[in-house]
N, C-alpha and C. Protein backbone atom coordinates (compact mmCIF):
# COMPACT_ATOMS: atom_id res chain seq x y z
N UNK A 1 150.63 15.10 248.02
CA UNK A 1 151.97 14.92 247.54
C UNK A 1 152.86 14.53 248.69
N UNK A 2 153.87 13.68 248.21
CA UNK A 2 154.20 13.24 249.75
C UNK A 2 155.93 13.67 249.02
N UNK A 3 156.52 13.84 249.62
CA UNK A 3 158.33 14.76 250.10
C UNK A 3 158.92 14.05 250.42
N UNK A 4 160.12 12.94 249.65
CA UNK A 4 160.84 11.73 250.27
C UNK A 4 162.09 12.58 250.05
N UNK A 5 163.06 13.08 251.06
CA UNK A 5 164.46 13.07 251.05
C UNK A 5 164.85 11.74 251.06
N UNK A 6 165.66 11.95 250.01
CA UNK A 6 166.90 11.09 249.69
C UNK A 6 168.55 11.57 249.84
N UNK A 7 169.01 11.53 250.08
CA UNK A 7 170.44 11.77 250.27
C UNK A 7 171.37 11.30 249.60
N UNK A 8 171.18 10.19 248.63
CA UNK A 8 171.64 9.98 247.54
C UNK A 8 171.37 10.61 246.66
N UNK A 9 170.10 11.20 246.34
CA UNK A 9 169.84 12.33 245.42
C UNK A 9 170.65 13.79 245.57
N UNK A 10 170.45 13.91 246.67
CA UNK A 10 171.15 15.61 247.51
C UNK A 10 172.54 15.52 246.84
N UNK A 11 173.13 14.36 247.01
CA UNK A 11 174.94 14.15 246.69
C UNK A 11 175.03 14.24 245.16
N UNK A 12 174.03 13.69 244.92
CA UNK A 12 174.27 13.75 243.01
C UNK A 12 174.16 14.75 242.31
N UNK A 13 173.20 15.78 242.97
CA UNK A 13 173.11 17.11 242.79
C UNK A 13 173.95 18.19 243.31
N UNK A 14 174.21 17.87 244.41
CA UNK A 14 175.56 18.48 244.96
C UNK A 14 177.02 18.67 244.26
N UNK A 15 176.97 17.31 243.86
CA UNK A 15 178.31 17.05 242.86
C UNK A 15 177.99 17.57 241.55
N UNK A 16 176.85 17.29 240.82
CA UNK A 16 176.66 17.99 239.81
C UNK A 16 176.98 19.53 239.55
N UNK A 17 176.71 20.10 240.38
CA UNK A 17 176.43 21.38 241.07
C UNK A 17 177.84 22.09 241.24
N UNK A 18 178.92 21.09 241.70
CA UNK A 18 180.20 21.19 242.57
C UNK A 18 181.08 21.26 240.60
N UNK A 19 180.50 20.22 240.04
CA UNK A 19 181.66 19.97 239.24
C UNK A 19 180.81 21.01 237.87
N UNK A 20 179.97 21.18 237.71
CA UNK A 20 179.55 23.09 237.09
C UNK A 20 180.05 24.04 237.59
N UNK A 21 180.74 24.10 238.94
CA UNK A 21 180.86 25.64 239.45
C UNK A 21 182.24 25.74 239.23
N UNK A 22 182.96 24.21 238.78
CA UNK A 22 184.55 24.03 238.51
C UNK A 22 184.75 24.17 237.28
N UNK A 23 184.16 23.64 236.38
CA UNK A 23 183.92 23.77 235.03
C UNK A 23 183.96 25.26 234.64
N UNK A 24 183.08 25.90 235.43
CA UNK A 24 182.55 27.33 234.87
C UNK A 24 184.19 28.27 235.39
N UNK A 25 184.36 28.11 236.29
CA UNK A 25 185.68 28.77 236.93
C UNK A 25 187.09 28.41 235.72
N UNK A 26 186.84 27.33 235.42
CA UNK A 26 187.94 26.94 234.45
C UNK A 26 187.95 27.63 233.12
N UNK A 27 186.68 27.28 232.49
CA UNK A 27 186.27 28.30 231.40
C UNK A 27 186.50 29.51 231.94
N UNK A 28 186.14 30.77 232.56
CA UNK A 28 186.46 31.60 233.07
C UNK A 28 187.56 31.91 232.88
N UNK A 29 188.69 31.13 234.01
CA UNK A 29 189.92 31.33 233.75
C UNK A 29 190.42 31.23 232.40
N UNK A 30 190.34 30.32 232.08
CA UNK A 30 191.33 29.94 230.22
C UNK A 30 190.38 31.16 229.04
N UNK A 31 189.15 31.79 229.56
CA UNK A 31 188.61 33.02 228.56
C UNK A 31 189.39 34.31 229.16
N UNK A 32 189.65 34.22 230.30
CA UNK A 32 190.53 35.24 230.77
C UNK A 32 191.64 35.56 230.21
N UNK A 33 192.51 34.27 230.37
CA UNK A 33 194.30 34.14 229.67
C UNK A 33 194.35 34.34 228.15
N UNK A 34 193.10 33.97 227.45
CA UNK A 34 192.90 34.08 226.41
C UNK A 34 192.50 35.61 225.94
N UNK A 35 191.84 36.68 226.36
CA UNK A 35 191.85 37.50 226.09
C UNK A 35 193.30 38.49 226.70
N UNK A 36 193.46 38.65 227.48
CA UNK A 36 194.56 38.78 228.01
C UNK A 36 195.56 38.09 226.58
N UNK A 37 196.00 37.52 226.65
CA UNK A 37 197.04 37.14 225.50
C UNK A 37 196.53 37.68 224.30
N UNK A 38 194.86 38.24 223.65
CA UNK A 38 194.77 38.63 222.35
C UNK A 38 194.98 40.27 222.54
N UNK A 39 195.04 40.72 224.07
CA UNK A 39 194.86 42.03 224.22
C UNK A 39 196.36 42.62 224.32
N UNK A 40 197.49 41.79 224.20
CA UNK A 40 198.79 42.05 224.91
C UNK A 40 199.68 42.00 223.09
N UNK A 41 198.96 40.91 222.59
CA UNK A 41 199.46 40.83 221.34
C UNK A 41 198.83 41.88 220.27
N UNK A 42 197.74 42.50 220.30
CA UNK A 42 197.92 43.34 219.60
C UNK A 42 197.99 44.70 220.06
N UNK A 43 198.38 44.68 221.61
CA UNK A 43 199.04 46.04 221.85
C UNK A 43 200.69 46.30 221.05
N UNK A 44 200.89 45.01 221.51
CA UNK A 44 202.69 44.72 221.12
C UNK A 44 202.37 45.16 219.49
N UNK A 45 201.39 45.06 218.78
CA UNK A 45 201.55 44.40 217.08
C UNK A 45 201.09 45.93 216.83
N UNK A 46 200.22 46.76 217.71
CA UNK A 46 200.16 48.23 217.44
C UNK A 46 201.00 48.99 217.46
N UNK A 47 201.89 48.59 219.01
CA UNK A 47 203.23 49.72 218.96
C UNK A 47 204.09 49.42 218.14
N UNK A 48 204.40 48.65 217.18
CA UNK A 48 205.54 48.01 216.73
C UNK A 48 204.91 48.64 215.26
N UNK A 49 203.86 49.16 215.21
CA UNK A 49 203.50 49.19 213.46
C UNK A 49 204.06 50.89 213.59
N UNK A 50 202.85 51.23 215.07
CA UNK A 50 203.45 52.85 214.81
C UNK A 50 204.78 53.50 215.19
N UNK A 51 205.91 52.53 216.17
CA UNK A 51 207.37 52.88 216.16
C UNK A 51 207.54 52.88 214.50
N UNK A 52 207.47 51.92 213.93
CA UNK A 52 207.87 51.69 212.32
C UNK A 52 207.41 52.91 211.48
N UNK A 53 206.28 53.21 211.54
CA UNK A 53 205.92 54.08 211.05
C UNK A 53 206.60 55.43 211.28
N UNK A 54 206.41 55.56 212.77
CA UNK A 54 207.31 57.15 212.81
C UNK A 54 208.42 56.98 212.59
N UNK A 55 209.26 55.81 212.54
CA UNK A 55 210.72 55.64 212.52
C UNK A 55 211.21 55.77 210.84
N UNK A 56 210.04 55.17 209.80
CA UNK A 56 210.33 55.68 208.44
C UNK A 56 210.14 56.78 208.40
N UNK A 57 208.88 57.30 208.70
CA UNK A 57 208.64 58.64 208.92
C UNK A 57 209.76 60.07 208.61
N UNK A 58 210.14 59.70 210.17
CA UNK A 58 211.71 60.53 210.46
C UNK A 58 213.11 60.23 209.49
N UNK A 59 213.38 59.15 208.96
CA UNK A 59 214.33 58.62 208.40
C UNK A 59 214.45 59.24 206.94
N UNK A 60 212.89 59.24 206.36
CA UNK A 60 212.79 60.27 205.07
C UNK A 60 212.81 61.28 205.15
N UNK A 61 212.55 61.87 206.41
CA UNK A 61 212.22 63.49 205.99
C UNK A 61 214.11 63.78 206.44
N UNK A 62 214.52 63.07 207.14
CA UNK A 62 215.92 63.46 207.31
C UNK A 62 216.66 63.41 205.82
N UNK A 63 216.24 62.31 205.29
CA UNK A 63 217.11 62.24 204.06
C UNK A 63 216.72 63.27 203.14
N UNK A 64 215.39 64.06 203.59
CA UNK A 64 214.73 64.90 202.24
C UNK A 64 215.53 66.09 202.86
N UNK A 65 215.97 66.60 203.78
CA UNK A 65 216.18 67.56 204.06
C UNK A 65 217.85 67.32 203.75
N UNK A 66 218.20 66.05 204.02
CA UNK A 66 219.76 66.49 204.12
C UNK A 66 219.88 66.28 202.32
N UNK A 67 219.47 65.74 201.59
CA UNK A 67 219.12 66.12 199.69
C UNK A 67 219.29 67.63 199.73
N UNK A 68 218.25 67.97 200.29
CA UNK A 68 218.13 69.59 199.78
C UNK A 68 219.34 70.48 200.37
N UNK A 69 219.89 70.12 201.61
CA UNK A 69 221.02 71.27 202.31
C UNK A 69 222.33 70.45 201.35
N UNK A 70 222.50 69.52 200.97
CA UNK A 70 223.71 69.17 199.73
C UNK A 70 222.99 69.85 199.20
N UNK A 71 222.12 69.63 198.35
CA UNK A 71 222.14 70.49 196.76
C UNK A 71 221.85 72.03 196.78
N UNK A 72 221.81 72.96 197.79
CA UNK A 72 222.11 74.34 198.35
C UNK A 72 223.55 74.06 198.47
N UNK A 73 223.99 73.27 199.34
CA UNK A 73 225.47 73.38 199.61
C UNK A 73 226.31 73.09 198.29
N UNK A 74 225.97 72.60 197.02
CA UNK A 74 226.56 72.46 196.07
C UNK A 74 226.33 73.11 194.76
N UNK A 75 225.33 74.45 194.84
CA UNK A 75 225.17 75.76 194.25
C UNK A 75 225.50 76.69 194.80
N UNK A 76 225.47 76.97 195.92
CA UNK A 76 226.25 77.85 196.52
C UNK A 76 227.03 77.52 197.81
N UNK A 77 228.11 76.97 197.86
CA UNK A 77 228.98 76.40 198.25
C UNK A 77 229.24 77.51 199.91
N UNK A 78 229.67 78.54 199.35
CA UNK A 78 230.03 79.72 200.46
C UNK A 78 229.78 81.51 200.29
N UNK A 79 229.43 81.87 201.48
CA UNK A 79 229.25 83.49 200.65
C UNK A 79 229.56 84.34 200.16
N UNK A 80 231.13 84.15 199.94
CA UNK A 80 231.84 85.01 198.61
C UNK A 80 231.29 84.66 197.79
N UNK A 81 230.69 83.83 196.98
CA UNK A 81 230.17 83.71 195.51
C UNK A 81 228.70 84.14 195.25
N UNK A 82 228.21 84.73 196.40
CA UNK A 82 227.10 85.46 195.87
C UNK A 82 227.14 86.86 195.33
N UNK A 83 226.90 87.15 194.58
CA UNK A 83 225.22 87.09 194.00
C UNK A 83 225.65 85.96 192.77
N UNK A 84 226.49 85.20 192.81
CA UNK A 84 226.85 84.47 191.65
C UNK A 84 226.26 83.12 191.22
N UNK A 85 225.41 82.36 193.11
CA UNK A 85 224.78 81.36 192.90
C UNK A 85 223.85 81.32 192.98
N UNK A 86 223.01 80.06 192.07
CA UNK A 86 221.35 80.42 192.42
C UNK A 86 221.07 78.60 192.01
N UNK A 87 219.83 78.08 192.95
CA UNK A 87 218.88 77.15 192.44
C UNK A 87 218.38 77.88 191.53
N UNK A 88 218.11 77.23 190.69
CA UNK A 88 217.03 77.72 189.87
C UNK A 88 215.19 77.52 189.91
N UNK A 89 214.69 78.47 190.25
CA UNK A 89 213.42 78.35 190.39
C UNK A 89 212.99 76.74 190.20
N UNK A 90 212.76 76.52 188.97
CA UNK A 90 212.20 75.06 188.11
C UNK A 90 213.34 74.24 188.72
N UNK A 91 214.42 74.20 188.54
CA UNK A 91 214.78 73.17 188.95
C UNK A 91 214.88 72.94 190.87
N UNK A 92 214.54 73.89 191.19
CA UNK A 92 213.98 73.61 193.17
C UNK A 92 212.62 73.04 192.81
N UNK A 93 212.13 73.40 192.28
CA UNK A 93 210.98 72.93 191.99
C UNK A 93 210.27 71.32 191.87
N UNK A 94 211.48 71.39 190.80
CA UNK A 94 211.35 69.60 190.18
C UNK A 94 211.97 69.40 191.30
N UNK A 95 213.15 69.43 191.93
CA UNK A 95 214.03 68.89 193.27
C UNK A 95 212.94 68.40 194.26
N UNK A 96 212.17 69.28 194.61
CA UNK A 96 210.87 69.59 195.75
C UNK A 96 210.22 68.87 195.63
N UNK A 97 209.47 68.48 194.30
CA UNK A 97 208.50 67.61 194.39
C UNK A 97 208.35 66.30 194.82
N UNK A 98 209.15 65.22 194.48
CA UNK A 98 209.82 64.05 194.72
C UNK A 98 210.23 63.87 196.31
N UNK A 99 210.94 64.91 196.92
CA UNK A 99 210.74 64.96 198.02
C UNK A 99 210.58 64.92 198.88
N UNK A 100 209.25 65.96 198.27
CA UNK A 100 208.47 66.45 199.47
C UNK A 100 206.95 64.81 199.17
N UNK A 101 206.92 64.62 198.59
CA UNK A 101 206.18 62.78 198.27
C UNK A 101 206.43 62.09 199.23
N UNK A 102 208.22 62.11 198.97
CA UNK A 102 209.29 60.92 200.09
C UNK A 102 208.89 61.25 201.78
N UNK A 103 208.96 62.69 202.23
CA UNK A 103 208.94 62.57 203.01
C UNK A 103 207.31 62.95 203.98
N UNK A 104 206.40 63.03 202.65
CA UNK A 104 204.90 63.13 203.47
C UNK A 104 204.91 64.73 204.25
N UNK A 105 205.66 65.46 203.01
CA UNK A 105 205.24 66.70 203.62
C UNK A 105 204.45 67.78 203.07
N UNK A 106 204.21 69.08 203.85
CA UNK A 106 203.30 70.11 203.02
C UNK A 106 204.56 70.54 202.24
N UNK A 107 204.47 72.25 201.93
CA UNK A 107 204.81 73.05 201.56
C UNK A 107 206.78 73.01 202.01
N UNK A 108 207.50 72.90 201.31
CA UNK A 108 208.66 73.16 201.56
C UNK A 108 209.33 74.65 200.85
N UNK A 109 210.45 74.94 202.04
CA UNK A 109 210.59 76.37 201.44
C UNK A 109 212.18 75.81 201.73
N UNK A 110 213.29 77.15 200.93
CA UNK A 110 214.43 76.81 201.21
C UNK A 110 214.82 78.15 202.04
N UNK A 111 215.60 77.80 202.94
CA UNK A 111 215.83 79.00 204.13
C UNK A 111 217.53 78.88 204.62
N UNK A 112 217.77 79.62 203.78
CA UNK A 112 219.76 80.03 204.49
C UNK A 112 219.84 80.05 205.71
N UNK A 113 220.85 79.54 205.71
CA UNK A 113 221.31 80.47 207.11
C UNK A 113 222.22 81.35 207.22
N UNK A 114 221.74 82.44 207.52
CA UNK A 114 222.61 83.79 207.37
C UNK A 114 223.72 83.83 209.26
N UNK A 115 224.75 83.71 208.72
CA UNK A 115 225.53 83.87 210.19
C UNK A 115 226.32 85.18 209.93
N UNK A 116 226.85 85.79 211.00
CA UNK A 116 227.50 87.23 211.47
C UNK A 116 226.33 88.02 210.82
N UNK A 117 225.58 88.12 211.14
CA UNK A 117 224.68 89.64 210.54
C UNK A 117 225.35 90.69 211.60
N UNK A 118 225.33 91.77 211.03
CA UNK A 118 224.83 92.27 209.57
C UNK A 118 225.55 92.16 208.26
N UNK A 119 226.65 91.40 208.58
CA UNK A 119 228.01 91.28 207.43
C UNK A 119 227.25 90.76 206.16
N UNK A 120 226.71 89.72 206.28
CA UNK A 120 226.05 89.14 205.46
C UNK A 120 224.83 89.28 204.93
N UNK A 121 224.02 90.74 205.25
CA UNK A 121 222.59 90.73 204.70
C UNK A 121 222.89 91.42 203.81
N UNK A 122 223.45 92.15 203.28
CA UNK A 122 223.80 93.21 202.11
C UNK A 122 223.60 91.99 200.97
N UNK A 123 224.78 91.49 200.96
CA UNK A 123 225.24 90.53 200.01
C UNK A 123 224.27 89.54 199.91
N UNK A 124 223.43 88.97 200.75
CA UNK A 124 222.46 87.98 200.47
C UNK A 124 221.39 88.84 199.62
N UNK A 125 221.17 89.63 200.25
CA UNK A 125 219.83 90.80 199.57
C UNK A 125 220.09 90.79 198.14
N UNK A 126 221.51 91.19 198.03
CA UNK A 126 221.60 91.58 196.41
C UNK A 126 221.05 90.34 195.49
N UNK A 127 221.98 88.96 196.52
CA UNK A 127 221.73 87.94 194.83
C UNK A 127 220.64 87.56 195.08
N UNK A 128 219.71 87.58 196.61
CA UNK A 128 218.26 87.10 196.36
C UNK A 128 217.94 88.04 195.16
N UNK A 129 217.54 89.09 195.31
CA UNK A 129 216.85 90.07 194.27
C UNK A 129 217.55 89.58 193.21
N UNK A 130 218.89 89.70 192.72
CA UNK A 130 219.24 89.24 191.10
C UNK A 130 218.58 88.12 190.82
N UNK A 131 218.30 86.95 191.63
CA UNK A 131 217.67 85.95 191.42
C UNK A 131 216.31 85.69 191.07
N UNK A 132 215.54 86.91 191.96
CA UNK A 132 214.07 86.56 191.30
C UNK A 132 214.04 87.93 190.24
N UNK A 133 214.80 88.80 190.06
CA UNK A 133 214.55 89.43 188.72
C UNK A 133 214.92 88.44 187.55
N UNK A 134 215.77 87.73 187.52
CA UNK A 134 216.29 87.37 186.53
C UNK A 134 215.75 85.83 186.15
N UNK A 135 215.35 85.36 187.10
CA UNK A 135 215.01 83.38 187.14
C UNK A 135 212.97 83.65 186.55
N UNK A 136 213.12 83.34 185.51
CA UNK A 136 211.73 83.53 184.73
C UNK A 136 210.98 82.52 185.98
N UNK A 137 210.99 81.64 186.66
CA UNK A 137 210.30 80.60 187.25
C UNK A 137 209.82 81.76 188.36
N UNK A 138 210.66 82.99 188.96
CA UNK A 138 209.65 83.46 190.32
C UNK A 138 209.08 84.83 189.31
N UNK A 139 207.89 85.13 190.13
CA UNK A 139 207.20 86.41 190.20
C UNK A 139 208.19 87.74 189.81
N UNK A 140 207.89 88.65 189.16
CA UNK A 140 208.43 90.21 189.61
C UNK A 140 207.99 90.73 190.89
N UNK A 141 206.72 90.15 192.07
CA UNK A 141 206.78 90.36 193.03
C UNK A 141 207.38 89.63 194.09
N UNK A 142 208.58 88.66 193.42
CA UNK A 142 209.46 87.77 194.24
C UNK A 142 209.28 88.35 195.59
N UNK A 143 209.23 88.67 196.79
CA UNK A 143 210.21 88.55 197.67
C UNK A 143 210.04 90.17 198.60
N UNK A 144 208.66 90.95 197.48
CA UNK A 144 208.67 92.04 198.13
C UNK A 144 207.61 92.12 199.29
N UNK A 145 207.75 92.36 199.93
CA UNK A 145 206.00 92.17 201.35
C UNK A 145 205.73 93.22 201.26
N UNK A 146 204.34 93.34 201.38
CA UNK A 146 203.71 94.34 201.28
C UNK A 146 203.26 94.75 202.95
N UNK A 147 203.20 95.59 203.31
CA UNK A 147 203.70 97.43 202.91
C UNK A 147 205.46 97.29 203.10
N UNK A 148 206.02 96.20 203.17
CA UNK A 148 207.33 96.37 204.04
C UNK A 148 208.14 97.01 203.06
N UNK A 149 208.33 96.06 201.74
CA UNK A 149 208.79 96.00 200.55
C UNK A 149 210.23 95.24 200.80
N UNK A 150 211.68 95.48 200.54
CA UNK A 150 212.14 94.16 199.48
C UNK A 150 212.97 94.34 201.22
N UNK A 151 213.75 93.20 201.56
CA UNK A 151 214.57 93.07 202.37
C UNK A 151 214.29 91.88 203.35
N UNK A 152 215.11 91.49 204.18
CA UNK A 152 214.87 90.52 205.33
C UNK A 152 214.57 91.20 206.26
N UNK A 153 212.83 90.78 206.62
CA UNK A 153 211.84 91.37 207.68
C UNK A 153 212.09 90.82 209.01
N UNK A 154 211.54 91.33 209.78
CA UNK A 154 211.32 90.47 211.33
C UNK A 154 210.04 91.18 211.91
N UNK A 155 209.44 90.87 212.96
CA UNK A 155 207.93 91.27 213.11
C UNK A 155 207.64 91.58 214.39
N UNK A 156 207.54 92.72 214.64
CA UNK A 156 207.19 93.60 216.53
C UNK A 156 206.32 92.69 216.70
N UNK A 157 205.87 92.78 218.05
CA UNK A 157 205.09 92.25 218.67
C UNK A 157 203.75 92.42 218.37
N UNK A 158 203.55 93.51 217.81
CA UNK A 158 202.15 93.90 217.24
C UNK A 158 201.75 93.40 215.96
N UNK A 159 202.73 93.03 214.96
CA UNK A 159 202.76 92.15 214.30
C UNK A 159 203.63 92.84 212.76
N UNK A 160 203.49 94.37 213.04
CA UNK A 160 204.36 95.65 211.98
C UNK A 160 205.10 94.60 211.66
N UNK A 161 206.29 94.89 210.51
CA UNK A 161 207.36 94.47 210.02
C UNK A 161 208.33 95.26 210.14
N UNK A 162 209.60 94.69 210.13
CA UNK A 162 210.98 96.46 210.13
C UNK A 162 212.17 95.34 209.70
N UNK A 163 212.90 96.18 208.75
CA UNK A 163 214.11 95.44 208.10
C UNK A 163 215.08 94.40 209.16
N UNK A 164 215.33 93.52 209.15
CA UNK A 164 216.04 92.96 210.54
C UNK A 164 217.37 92.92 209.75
N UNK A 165 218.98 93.64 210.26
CA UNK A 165 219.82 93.15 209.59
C UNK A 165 220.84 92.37 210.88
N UNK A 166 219.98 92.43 212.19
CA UNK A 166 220.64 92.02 213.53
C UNK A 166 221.25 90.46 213.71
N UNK A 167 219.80 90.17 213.97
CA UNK A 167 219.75 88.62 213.99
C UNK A 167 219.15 88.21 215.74
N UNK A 168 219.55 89.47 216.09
CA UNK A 168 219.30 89.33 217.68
C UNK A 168 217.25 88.98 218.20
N UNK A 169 217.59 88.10 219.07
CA UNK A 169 216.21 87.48 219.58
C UNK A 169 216.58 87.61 220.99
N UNK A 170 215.00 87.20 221.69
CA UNK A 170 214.91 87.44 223.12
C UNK A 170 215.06 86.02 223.83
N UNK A 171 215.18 85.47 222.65
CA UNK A 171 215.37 83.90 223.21
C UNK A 171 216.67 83.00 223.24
N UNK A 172 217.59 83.94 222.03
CA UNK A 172 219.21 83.27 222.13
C UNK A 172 220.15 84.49 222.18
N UNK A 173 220.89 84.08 222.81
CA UNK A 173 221.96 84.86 222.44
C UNK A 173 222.67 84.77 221.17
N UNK A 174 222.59 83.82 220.18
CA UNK A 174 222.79 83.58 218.85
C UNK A 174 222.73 84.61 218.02
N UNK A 175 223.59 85.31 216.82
CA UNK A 175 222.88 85.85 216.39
C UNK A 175 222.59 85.41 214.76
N UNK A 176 221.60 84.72 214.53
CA UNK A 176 221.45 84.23 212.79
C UNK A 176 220.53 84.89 212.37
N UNK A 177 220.18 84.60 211.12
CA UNK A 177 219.25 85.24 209.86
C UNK A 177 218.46 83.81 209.54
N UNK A 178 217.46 83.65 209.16
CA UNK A 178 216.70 82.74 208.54
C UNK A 178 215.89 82.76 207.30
N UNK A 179 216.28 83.81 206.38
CA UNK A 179 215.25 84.27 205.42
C UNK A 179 214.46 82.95 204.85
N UNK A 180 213.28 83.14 204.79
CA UNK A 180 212.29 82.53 203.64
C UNK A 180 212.98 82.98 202.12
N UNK A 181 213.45 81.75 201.39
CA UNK A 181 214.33 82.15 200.05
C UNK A 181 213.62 81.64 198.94
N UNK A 182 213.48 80.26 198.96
CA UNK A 182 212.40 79.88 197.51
C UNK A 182 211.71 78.85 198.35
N UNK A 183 210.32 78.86 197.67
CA UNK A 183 209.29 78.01 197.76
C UNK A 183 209.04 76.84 196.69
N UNK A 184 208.44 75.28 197.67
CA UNK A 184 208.27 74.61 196.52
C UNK A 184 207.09 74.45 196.31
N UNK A 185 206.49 73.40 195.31
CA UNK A 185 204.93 73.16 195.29
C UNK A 185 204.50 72.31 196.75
């Protein structure tokens, strides 16, 4: 076998060689920019679905909650008129359901807010109790805990129960009431 260098051959292969390794770098690059641009656009097209999302999110449950503190605030307006106002079981009920749909939630409960305690637990106590004796929609065991029995509880550290008519916590100087009052579905 005989071995002829050519050097016109070497160059043609060289260049061949030269203009594949440019080619390939180019492809390279433009698969680069190209993923890069599919990876940027649907980061952008992800955050933008789940801002939206939590932003309806929040927007309903605000409106479900501020529904329900009007329609508390427009049965019982202020606390001279208790024991005189009441939701009515069924109709918190039907209120609740719709909702609690709107705003993608569990279990909703309705919870006063009791301010100056102890001025105000007497008088809340009474019309809660007139309310679930009398509103066919709750239990005859409305509202009583067991072993505690009927009143607004609060819970030692050990977990006991004892009548709270304070309001006082270790965490505010505030002093409110929060009773658990009616439940929805």
């Amino acid at each position: 076998l005989r071995c002829s260098f050519s050097w016109k051959k070497f160059l043609i292969i060289i260049g061949i060689m030269s203009i594949a390794a440019a080619c390939g770098y180019v492809v390279f690059e433009e698969i680069q920019r190209f993923e890069y641009f599919l990876y940027t656009t649907l980061y952008e097209s992800t955050s933008l679905q789940i801002h939206t999302s939590i932003d309806i999110g929040l927007s309903n449950n605000f409106r479900v909650t501020e529904n329900l503190a009007t329609t508390f605030g427009l049965y019982c307006p202020t606390t001279s008129i208790w024991p005189n106002c009441s939701i009515p079981s069924y109709s918190f009920t039907k209120l609740v359901k719709p909702l609690k749909n709107i705003g993608l939630l569990g279990d909703m409960s309705l919870i006063p807010l009791l301010r100056n305690p102890p001025t105000n637990v007497k008088s809340f106590e009474a019309f809660a109790y007139n309310i679930f004796s009398t509103d066919p929609g709750y239990s005859p065991t409305s509202g009583i805990s067991v072993p505690f029995g009927k009143g607004i509880y609060a819970k030692y550290s050990n977990g006991s129960r004892y009548h709270d008519v304070t309001g006082t916590t270790t965490f505010s100087k505030n002093k409110i009431l929060c009773p658990v009052f009616a439940f929805g579905d």
